[in-house]
PDB file of N, CA and C in Angstrom:
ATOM      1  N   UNK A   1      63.426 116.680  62.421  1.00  0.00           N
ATOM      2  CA  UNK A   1      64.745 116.478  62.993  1.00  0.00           C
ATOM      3  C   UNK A   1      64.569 115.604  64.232  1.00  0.00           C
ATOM      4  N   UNK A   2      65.872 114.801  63.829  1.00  0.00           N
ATOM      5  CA  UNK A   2      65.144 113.864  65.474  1.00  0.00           C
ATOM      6  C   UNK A   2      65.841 114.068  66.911  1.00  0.00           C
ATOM      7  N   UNK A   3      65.755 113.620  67.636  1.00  0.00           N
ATOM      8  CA  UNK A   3      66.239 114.314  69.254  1.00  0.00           C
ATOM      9  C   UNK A   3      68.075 114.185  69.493  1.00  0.00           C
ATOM     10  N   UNK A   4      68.083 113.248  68.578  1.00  0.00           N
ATOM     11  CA  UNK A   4      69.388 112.751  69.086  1.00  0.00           C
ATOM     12  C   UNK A   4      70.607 114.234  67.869  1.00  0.00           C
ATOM     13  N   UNK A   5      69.669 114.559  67.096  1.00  0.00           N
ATOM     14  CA  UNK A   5      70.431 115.913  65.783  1.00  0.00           C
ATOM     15  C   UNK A   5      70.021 116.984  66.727  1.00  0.00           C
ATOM     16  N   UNK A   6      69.135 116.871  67.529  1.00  0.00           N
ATOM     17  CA  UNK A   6      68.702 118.224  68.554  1.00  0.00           C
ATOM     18  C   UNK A   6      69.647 118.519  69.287  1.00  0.00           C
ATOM     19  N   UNK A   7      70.302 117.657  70.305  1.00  0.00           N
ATOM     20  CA  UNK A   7      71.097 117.592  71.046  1.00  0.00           C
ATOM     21  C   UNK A   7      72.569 117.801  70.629  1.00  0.00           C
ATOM     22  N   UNK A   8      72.749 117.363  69.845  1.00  0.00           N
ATOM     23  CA  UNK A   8      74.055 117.462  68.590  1.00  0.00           C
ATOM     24  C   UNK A   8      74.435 118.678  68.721  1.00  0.00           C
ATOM     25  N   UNK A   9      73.290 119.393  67.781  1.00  0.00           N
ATOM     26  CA  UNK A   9      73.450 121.043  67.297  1.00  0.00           C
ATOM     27  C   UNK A   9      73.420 122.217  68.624  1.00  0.00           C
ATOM     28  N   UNK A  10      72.562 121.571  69.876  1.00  0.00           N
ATOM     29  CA  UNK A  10      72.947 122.326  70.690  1.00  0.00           C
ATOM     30  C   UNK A  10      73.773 122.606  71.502  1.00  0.00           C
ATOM     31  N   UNK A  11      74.717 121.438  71.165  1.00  0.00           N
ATOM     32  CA  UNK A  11      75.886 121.049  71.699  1.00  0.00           C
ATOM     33  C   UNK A  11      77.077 121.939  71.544  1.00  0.00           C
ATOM     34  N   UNK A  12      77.129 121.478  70.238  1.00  0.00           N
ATOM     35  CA  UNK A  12      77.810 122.310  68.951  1.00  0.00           C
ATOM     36  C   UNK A  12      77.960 123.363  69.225  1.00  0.00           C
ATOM     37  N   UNK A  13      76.626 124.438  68.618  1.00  0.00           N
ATOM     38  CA  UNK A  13      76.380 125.890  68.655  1.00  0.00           C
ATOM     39  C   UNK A  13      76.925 126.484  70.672  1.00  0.00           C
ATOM     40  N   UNK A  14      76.761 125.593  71.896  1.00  0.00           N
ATOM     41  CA  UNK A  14      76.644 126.140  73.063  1.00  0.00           C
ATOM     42  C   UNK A  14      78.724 126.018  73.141  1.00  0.00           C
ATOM     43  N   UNK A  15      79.309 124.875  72.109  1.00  0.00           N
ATOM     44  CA  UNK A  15      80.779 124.641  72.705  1.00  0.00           C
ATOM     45  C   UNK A  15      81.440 125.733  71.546  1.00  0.00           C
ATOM     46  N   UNK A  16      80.650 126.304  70.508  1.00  0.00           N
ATOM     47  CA  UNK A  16      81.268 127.299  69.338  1.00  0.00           C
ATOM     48  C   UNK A  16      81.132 128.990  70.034  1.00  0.00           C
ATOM     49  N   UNK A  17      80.145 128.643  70.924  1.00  0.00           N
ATOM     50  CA  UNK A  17      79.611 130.204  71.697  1.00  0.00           C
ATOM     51  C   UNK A  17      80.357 130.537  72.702  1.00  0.00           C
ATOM     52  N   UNK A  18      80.570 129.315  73.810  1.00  0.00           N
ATOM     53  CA  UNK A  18      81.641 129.343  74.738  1.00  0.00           C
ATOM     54  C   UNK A  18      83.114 129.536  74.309  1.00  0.00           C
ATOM     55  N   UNK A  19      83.428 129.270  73.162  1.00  0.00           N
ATOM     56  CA  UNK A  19      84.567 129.349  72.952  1.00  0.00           C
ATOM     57  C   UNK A  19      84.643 130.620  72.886  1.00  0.00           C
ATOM     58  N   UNK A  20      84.145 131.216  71.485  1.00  0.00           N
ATOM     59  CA  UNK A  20      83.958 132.700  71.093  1.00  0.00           C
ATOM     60  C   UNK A  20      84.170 134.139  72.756  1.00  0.00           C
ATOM     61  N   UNK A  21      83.091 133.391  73.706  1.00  0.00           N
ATOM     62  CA  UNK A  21      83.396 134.097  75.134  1.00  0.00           C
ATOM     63  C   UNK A  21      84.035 134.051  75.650  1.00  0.00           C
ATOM     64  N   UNK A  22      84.833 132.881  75.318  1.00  0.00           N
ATOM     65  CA  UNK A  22      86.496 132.850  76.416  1.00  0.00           C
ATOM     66  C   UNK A  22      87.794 133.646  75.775  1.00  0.00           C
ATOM     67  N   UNK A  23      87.425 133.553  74.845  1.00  0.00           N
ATOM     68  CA  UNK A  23      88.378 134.487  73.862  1.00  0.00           C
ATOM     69  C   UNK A  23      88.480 135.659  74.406  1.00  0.00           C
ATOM     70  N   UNK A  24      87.256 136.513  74.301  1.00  0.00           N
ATOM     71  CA  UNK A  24      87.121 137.636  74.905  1.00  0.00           C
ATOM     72  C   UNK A  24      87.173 137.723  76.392  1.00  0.00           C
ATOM     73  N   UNK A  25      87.193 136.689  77.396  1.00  0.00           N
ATOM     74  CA  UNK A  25      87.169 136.903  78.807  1.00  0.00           C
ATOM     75  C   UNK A  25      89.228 136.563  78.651  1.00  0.00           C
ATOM     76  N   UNK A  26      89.408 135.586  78.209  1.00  0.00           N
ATOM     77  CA  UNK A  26      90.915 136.120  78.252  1.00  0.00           C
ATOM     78  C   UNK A  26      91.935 137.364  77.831  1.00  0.00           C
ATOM     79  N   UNK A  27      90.997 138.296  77.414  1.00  0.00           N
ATOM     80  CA  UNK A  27      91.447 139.500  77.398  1.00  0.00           C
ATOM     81  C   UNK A  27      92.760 139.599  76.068  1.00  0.00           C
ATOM     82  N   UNK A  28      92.549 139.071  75.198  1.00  0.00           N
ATOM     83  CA  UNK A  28      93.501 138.940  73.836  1.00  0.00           C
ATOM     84  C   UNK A  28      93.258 139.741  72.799  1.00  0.00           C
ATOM     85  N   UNK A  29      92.048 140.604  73.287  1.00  0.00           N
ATOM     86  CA  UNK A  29      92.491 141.979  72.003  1.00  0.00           C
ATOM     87  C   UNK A  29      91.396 141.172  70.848  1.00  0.00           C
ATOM     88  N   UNK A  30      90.311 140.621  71.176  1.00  0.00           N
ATOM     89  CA  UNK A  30      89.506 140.037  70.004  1.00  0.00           C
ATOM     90  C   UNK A  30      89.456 140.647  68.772  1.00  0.00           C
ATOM     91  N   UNK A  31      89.066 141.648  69.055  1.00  0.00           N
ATOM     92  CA  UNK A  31      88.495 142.495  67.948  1.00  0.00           C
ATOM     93  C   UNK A  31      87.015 142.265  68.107  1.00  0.00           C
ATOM     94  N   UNK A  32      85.994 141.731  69.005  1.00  0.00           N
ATOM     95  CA  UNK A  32      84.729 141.792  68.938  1.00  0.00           C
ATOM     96  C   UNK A  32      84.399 141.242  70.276  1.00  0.00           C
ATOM     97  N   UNK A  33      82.909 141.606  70.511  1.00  0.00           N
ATOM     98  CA  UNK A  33      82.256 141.650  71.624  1.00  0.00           C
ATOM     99  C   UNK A  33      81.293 140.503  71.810  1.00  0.00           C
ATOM    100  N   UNK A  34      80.257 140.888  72.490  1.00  0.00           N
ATOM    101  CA  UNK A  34      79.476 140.024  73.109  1.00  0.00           C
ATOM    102  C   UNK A  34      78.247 140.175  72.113  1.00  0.00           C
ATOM    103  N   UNK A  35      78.011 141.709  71.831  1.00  0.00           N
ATOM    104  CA  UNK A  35      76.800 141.840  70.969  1.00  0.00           C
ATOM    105  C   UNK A  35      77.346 140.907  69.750  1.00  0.00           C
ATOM    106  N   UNK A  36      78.623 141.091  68.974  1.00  0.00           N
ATOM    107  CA  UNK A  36      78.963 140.106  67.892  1.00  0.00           C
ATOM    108  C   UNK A  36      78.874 138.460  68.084  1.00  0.00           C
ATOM    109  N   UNK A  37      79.288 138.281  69.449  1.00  0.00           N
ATOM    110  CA  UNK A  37      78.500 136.461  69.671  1.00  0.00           C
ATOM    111  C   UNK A  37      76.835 136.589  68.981  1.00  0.00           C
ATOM    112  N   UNK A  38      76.326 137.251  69.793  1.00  0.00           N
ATOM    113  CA  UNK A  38      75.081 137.470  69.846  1.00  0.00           C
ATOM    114  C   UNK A  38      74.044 137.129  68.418  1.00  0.00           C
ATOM    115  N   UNK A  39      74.987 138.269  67.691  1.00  0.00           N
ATOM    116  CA  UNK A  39      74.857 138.200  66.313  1.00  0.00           C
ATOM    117  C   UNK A  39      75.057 136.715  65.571  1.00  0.00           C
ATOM    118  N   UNK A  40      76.316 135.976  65.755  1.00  0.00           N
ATOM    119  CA  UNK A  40      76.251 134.961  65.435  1.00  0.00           C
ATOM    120  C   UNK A  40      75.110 133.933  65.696  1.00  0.00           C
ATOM    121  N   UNK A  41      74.418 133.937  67.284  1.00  0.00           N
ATOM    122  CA  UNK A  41      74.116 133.374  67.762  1.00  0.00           C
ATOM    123  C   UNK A  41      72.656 133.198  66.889  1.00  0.00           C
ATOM    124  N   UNK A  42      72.476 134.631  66.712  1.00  0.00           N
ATOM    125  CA  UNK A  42      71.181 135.157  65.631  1.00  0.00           C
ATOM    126  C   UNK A  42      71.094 134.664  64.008  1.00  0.00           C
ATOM    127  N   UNK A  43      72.315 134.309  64.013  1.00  0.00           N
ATOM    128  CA  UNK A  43      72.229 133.691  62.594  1.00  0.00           C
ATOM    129  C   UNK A  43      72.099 132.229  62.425  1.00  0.00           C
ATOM    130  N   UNK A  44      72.406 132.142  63.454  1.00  0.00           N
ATOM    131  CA  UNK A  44      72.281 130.214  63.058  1.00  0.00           C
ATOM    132  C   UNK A  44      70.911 129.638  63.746  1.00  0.00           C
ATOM    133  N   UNK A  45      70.122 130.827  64.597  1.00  0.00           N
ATOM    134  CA  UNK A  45      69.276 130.817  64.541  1.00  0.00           C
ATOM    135  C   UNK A  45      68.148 131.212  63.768  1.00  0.00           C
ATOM    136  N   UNK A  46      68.057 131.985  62.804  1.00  0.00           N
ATOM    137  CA  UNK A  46      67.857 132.148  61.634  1.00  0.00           C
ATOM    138  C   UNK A  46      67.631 131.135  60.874  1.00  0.00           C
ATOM    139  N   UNK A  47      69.005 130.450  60.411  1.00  0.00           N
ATOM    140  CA  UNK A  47      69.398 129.186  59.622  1.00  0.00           C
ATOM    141  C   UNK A  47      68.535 128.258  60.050  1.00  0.00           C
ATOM    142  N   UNK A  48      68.526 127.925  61.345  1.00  0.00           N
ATOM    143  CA  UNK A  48      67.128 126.915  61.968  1.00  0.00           C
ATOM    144  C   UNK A  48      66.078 127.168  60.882  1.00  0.00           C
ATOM    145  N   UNK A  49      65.367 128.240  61.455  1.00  0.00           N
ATOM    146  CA  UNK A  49      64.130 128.858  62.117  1.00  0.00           C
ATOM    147  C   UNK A  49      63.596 128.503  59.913  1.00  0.00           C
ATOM    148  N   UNK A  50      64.796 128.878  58.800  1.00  0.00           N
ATOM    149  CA  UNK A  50      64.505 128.700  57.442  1.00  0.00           C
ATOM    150  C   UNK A  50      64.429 127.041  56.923  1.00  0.00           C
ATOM    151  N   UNK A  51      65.216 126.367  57.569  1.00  0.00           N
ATOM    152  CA  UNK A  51      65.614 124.842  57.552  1.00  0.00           C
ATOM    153  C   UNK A  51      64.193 124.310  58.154  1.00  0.00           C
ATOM    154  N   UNK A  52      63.306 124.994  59.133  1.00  0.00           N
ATOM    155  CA  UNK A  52      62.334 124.171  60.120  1.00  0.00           C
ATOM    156  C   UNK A  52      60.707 124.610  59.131  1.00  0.00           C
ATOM    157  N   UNK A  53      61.716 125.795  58.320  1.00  0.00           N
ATOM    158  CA  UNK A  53      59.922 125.781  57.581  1.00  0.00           C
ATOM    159  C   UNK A  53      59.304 124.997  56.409  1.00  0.00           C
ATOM    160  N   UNK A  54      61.368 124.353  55.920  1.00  0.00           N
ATOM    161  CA  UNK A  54      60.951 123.573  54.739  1.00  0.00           C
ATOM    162  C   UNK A  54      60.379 122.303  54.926  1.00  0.00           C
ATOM    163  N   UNK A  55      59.228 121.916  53.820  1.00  0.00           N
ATOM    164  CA  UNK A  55      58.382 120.488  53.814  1.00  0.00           C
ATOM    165  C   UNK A  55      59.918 119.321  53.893  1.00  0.00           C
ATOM    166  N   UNK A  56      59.628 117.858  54.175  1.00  0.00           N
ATOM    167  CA  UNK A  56      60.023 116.846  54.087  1.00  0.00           C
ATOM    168  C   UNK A  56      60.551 116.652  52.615  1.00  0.00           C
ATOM    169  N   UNK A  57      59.699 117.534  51.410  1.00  0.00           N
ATOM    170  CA  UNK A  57      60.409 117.225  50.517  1.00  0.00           C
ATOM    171  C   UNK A  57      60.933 118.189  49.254  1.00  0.00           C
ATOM    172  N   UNK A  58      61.702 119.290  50.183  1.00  0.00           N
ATOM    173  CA  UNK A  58      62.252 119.705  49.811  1.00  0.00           C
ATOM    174  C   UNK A  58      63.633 119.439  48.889  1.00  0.00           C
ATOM    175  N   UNK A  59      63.868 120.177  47.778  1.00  0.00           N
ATOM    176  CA  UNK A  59      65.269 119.686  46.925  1.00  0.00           C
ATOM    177  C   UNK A  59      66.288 119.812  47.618  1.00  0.00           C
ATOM    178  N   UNK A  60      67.105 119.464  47.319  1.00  0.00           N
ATOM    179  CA  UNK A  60      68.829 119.957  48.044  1.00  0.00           C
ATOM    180  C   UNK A  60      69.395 121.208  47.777  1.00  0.00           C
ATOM    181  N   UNK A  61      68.556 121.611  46.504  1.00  0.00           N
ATOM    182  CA  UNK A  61      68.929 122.599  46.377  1.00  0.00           C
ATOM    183  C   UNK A  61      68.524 124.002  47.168  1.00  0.00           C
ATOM    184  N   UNK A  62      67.049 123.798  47.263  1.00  0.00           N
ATOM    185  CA  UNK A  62      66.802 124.661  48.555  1.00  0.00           C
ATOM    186  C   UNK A  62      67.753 124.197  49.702  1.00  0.00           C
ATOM    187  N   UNK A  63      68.040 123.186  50.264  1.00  0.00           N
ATOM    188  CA  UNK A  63      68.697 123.327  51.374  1.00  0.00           C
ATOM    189  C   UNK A  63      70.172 124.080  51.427  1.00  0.00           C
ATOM    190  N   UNK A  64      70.328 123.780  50.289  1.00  0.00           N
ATOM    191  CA  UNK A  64      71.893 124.651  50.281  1.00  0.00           C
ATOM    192  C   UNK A  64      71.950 126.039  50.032  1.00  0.00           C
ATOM    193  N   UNK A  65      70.619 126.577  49.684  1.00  0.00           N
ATOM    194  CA  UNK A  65      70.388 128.171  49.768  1.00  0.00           C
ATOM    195  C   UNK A  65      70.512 128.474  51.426  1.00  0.00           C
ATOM    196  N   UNK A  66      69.772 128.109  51.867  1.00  0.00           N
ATOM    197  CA  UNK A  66      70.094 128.344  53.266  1.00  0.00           C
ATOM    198  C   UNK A  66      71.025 128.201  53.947  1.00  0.00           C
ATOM    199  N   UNK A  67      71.892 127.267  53.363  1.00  0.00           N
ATOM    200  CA  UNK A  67      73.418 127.032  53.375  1.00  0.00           C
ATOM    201  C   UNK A  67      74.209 128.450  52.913  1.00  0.00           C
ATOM    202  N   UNK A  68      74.070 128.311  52.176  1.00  0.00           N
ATOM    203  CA  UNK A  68      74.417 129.771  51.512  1.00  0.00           C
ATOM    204  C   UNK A  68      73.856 131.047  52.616  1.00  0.00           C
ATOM    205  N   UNK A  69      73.073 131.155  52.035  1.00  0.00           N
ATOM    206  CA  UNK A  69      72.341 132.797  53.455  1.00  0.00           C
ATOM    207  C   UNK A  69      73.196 132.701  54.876  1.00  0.00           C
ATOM    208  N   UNK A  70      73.227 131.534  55.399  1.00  0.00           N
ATOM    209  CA  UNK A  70      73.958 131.800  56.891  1.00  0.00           C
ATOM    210  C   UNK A  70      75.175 131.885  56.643  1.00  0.00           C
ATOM    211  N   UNK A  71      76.046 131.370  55.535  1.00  0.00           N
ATOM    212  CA  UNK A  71      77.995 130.916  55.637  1.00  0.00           C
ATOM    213  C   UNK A  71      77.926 132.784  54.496  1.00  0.00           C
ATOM    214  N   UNK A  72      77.237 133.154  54.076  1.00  0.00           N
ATOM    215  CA  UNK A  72      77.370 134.780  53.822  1.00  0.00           C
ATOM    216  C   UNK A  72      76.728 135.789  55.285  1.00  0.00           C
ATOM    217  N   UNK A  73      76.060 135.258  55.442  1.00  0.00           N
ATOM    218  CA  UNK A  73      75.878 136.070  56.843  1.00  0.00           C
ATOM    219  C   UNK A  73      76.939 136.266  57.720  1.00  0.00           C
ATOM    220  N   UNK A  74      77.467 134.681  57.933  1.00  0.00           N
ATOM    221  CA  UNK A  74      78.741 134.977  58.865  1.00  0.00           C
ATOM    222  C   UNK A  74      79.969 135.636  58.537  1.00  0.00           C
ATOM    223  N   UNK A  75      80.150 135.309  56.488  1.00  0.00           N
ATOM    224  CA  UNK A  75      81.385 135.855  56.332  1.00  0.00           C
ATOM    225  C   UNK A  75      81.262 137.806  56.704  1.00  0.00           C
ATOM    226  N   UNK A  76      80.119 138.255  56.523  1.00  0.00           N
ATOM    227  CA  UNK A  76      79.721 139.420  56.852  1.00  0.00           C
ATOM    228  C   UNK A  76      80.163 139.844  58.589  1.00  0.00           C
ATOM    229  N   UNK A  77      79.504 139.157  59.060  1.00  0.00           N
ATOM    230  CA  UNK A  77      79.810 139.050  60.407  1.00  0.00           C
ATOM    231  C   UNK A  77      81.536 139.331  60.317  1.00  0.00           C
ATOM    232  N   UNK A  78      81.605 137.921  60.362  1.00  0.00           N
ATOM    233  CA  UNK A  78      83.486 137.780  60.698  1.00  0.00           C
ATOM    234  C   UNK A  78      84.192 139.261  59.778  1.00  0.00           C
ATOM    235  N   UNK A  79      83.859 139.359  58.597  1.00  0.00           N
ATOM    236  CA  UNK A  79      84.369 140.870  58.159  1.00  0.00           C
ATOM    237  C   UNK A  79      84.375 142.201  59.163  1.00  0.00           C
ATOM    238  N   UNK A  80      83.323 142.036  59.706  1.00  0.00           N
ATOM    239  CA  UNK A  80      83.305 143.436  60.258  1.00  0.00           C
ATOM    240  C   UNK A  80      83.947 143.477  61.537  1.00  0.00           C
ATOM    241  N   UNK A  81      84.288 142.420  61.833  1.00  0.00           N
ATOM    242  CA  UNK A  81      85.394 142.434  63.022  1.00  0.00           C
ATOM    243  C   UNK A  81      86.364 142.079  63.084  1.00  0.00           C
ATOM    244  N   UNK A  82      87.241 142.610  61.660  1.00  0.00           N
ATOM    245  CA  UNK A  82      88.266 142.538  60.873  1.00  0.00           C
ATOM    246  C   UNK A  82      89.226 140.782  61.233  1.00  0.00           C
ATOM    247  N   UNK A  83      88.030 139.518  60.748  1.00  0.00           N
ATOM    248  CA  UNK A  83      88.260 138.305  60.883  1.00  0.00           C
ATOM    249  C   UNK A  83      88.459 137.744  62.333  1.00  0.00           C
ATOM    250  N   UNK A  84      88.203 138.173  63.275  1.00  0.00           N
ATOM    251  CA  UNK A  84      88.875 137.432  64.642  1.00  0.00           C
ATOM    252  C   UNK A  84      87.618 136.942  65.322  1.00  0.00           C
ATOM    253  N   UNK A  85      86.319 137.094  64.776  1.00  0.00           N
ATOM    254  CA  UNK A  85      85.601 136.188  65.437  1.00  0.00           C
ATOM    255  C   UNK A  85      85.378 134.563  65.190  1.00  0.00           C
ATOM    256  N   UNK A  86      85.829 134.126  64.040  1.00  0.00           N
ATOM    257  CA  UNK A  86      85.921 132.927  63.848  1.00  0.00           C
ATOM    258  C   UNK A  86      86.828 132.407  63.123  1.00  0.00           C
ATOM    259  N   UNK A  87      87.658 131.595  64.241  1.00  0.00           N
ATOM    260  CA  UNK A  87      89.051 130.902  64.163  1.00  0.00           C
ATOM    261  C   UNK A  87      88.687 129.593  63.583  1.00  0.00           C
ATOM    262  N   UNK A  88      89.517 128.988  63.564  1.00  0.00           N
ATOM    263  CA  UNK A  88      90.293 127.657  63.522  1.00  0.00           C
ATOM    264  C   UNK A  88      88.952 126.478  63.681  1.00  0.00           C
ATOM    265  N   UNK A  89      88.945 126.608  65.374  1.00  0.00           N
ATOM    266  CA  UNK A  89      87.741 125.831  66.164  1.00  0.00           C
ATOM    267  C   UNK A  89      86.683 125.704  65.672  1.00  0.00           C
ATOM    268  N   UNK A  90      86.057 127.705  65.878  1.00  0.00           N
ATOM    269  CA  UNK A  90      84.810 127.791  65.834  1.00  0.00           C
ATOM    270  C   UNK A  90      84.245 127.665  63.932  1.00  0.00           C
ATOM    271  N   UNK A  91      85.368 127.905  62.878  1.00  0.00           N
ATOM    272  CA  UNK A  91      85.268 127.299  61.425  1.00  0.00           C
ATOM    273  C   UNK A  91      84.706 125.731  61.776  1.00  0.00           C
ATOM    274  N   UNK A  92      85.908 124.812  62.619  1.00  0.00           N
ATOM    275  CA  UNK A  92      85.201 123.179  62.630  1.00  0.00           C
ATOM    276  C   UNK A  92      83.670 123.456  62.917  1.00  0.00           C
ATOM    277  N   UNK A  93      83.390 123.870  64.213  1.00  0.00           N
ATOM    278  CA  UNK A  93      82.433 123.739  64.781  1.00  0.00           C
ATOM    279  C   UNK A  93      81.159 124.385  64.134  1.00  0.00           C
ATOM    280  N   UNK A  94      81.454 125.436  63.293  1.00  0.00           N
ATOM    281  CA  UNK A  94      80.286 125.751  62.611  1.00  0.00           C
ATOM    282  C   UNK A  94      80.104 125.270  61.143  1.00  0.00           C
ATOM    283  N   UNK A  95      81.381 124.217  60.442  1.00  0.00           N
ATOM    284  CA  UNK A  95      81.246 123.716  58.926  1.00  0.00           C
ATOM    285  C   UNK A  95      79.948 122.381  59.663  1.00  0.00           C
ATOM    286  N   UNK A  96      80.616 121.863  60.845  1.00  0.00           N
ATOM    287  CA  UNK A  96      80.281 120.636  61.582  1.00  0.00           C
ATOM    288  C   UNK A  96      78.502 120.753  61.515  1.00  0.00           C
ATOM    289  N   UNK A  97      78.326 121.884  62.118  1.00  0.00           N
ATOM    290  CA  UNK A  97      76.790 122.413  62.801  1.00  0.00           C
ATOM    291  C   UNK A  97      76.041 122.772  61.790  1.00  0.00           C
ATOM    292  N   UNK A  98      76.576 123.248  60.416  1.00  0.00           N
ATOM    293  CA  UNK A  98      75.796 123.499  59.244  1.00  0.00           C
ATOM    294  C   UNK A  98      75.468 122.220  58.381  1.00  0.00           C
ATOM    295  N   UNK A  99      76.101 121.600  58.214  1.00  0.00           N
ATOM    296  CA  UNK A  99      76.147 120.221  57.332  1.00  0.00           C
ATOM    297  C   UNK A  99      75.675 119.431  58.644  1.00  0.00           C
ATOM    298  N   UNK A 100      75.478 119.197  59.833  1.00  0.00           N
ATOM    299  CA  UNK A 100      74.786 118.416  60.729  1.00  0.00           C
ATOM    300  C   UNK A 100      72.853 119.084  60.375  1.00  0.00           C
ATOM    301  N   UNK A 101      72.708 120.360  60.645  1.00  0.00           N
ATOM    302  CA  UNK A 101      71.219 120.852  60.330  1.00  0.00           C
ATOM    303  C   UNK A 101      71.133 120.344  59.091  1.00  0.00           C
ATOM    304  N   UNK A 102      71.595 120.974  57.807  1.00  0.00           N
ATOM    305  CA  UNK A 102      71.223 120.679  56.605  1.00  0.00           C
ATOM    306  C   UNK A 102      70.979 119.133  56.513  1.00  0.00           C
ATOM    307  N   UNK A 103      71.674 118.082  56.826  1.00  0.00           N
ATOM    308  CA  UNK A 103      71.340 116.738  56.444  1.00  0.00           C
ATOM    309  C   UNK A 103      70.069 116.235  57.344  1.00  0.00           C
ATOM    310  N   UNK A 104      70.090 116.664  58.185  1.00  0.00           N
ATOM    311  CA  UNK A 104      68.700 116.566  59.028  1.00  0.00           C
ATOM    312  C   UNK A 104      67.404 117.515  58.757  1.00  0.00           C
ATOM    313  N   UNK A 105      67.764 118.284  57.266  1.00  0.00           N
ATOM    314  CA  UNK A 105      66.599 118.675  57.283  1.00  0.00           C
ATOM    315  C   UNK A 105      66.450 118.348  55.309  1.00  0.00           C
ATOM    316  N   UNK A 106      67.210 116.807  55.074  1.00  0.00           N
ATOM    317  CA  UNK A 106      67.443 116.062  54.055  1.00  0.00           C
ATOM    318  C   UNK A 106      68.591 116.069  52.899  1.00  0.00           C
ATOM    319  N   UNK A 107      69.719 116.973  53.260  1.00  0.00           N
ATOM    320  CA  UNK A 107      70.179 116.884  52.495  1.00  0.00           C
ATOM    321  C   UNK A 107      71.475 115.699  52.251  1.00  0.00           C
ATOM    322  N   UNK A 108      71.636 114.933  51.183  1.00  0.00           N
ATOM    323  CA  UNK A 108      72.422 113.896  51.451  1.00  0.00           C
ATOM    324  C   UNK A 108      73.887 113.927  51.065  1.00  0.00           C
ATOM    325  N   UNK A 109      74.539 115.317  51.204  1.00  0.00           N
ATOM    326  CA  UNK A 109      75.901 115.061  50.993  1.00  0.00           C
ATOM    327  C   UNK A 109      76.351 115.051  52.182  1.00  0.00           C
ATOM    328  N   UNK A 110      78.198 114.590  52.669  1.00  0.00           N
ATOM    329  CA  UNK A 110      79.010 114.153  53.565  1.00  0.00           C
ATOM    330  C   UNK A 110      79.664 115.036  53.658  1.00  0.00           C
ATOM    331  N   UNK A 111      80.159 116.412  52.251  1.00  0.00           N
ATOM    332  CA  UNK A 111      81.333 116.978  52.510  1.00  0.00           C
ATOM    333  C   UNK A 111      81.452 118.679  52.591  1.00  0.00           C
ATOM    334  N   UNK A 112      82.016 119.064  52.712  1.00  0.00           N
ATOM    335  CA  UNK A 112      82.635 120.687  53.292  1.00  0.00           C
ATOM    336  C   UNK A 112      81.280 121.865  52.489  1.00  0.00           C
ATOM    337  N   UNK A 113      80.198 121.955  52.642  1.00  0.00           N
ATOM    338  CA  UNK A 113      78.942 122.742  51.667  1.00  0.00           C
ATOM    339  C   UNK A 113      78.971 124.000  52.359  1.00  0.00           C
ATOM    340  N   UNK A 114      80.097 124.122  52.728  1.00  0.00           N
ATOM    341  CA  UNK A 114      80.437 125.746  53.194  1.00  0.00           C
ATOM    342  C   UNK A 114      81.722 126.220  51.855  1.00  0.00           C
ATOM    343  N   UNK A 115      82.119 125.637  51.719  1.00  0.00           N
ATOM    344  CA  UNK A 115      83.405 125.501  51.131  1.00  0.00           C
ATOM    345  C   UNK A 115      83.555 127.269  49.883  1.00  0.00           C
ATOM    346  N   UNK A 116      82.588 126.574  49.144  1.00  0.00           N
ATOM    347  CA  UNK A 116      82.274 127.370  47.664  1.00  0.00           C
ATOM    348  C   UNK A 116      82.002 128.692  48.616  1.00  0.00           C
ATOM    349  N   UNK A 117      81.456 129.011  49.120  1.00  0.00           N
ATOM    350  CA  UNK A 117      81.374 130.567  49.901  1.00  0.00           C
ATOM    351  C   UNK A 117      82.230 131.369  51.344  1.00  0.00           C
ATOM    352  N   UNK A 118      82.588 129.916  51.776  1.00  0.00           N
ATOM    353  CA  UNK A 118      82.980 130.813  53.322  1.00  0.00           C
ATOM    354  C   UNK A 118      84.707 131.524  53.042  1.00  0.00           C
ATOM    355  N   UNK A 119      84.394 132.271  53.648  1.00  0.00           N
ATOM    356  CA  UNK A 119      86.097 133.123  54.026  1.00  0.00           C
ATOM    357  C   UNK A 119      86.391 132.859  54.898  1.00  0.00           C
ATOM    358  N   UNK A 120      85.643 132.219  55.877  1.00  0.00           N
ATOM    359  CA  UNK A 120      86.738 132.153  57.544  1.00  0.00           C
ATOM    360  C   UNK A 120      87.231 130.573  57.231  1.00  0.00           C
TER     361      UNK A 120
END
């Protein structure tokens, strides 16, 4: 991955996290906490940590398993806090941040590879 997709994703993941905390510091009845950021925070770190072990020439199809494992992780997530941890935004910001890792760790499609699984 090169520096300039580094910066991207940490961008991303730090303006999808902040959001998630302001939610809850504006006092709107979230339905979830800080440990549930947390959790998120744990999954897309995860998603890395599986994306950073695959070789250069890996299929697409492995990459979209891992695609898969995190956009079910989260719908899990977002379930158990009866949907209010991920809105509108943080959906852009994390379809954005998944298909930004995955193509940087080769995969060559452009469009929505959350789609077929996510609920939020």
């Amino acid at each position: 991955m090169n520096g300039s997709d580094t910066q991207k994703l940490e961008a991303l993941k730090a303006r999808l996290l902040e959001g998630m905390t302001d939610y809850i510091a504006d006092g709107d009845g979230s339905g979830y906490d800080k440990n549930d950021i947390q959790k998120c925070d744990d999954i897309l770190r995860d998603f890395m940590k599986r994306l950073d072990r695959l070789d250069d020439s890996a299929p697409e199809t492995t990459i979209l398993h891992c695609v898969k494992k995190a956009v079910l992780d989260l719908n899990a997530l977002n379930d158990s806090v009866g949907g209010s941890l991920i809105e509108t935004d943080q959906r852009e910001d994390l379809c954005e941040y998944l298909l930004l890792a995955a193509q940087s760790a080769g995969l060559k499609r452009n469009d929505d590879i959350t789609e077929e699984w996510r609920e939020w």
